[in-house]
C-alpha atoms as a PDB file:
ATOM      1  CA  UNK A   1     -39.233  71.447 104.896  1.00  0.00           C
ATOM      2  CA  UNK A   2     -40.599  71.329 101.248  1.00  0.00           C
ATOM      3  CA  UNK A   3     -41.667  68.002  99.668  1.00  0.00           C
ATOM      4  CA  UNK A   4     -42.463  67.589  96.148  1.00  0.00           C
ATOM      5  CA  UNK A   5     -45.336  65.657  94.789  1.00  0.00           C
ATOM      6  CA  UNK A   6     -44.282  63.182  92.137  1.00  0.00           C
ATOM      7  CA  UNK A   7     -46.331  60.740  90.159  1.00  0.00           C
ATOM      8  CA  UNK A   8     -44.414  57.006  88.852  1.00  0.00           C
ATOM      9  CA  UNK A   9     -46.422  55.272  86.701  1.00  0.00           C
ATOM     10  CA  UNK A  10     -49.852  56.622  88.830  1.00  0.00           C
ATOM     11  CA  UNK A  11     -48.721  56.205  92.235  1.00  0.00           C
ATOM     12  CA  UNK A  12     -48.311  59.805  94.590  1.00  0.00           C
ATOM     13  CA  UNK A  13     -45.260  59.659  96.425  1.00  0.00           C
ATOM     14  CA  UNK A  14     -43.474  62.397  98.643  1.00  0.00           C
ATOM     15  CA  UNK A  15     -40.159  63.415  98.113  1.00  0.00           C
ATOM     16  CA  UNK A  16     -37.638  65.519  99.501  1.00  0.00           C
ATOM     17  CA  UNK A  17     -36.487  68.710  97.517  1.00  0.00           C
ATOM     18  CA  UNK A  18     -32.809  67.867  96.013  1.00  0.00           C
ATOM     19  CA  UNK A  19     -32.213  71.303  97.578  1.00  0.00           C
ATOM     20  CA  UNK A  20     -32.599  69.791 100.812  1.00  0.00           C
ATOM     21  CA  UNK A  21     -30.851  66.337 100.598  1.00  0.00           C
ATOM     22  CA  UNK A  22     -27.815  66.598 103.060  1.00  0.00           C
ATOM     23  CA  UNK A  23     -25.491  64.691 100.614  1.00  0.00           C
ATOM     24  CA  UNK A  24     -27.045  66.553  97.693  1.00  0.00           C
ATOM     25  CA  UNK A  25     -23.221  68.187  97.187  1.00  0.00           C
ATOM     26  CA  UNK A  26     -22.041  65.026  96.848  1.00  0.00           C
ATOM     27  CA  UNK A  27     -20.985  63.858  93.305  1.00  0.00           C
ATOM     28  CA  UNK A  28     -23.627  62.038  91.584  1.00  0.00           C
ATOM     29  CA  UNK A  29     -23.737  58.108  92.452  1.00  0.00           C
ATOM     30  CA  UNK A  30     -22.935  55.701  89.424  1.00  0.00           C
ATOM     31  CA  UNK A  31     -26.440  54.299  88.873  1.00  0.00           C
ATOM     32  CA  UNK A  32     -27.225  58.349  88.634  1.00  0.00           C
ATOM     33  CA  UNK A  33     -24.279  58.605  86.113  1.00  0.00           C
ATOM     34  CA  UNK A  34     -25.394  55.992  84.213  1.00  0.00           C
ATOM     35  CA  UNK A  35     -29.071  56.671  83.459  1.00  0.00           C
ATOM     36  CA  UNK A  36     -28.518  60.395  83.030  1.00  0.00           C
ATOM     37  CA  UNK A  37     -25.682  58.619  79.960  1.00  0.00           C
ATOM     38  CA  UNK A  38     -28.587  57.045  78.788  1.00  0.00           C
ATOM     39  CA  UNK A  39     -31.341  59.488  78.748  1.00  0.00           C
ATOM     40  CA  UNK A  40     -29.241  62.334  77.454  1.00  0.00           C
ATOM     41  CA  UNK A  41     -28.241  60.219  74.388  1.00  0.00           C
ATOM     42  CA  UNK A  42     -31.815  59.356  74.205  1.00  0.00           C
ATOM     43  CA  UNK A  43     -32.897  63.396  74.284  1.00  0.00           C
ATOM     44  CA  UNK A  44     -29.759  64.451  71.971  1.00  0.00           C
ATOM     45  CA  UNK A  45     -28.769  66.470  75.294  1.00  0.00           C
ATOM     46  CA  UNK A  46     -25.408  66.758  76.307  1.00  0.00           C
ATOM     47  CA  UNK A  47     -24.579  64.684  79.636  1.00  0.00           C
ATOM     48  CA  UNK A  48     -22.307  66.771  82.393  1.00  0.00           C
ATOM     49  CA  UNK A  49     -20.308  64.096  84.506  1.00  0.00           C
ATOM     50  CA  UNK A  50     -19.542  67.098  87.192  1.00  0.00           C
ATOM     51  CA  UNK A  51     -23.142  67.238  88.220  1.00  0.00           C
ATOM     52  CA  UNK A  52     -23.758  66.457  92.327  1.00  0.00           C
ATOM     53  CA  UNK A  53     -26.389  64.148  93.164  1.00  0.00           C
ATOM     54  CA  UNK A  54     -29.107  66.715  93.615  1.00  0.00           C
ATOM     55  CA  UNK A  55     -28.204  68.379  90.077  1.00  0.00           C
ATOM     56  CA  UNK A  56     -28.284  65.108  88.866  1.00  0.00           C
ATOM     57  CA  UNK A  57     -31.537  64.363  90.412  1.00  0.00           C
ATOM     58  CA  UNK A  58     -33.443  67.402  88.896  1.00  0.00           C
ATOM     59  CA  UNK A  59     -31.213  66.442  84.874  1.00  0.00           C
ATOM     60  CA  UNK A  60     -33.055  63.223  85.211  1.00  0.00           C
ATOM     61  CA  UNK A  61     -36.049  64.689  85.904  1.00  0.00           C
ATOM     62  CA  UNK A  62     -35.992  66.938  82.981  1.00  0.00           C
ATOM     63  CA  UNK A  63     -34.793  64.317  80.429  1.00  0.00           C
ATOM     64  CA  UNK A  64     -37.679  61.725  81.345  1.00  0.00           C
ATOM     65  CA  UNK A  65     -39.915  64.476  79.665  1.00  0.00           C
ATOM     66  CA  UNK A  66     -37.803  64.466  76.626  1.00  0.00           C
ATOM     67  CA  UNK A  67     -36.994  60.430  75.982  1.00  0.00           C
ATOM     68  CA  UNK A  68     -38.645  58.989  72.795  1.00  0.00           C
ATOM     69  CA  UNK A  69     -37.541  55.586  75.197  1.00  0.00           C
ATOM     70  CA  UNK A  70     -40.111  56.637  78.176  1.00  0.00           C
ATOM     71  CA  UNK A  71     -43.054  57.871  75.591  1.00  0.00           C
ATOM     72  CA  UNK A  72     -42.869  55.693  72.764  1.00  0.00           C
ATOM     73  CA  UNK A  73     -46.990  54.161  72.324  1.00  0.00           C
ATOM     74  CA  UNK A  74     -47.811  58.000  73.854  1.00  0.00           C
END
């Protein structure tokens, strides 16, 4: 099994590769939907509502980097 190191706001966590989630086929859940909405508008990106959860997982990723909302004061 692969895990990922990710960093929130200084903390190390372990996380499961999306690749690897068993329900990661699955369409994307609605609080998913909702802040991928949010951040693509933020980015000027284009939001896909057919993305599964573990697509969805790895847009959101990408579009925290790009968010004037999550860097403003950077």
């Amino acid at each position: 099994m692969t895990m990922q190191n990710t960093s929130s706001g200084g903390n190390e966590a372990l996380q499961k590769d999306p690749e690897e989630w068993k329900t990661g086929d699955e369409p994307m859940t609605a609080a998913q939907r909702s802040y991928l909405e949010t951040l693509a508008r933020d980015a000027g990106e284009t939001f896909d509502e057919q993305l599964t959860k573990a697509a969805a997982s790895k847009r959101i990723d990408e579009l925290r980097d790009k968010s004037p909302r999550l860097h403003d004061g950077d």
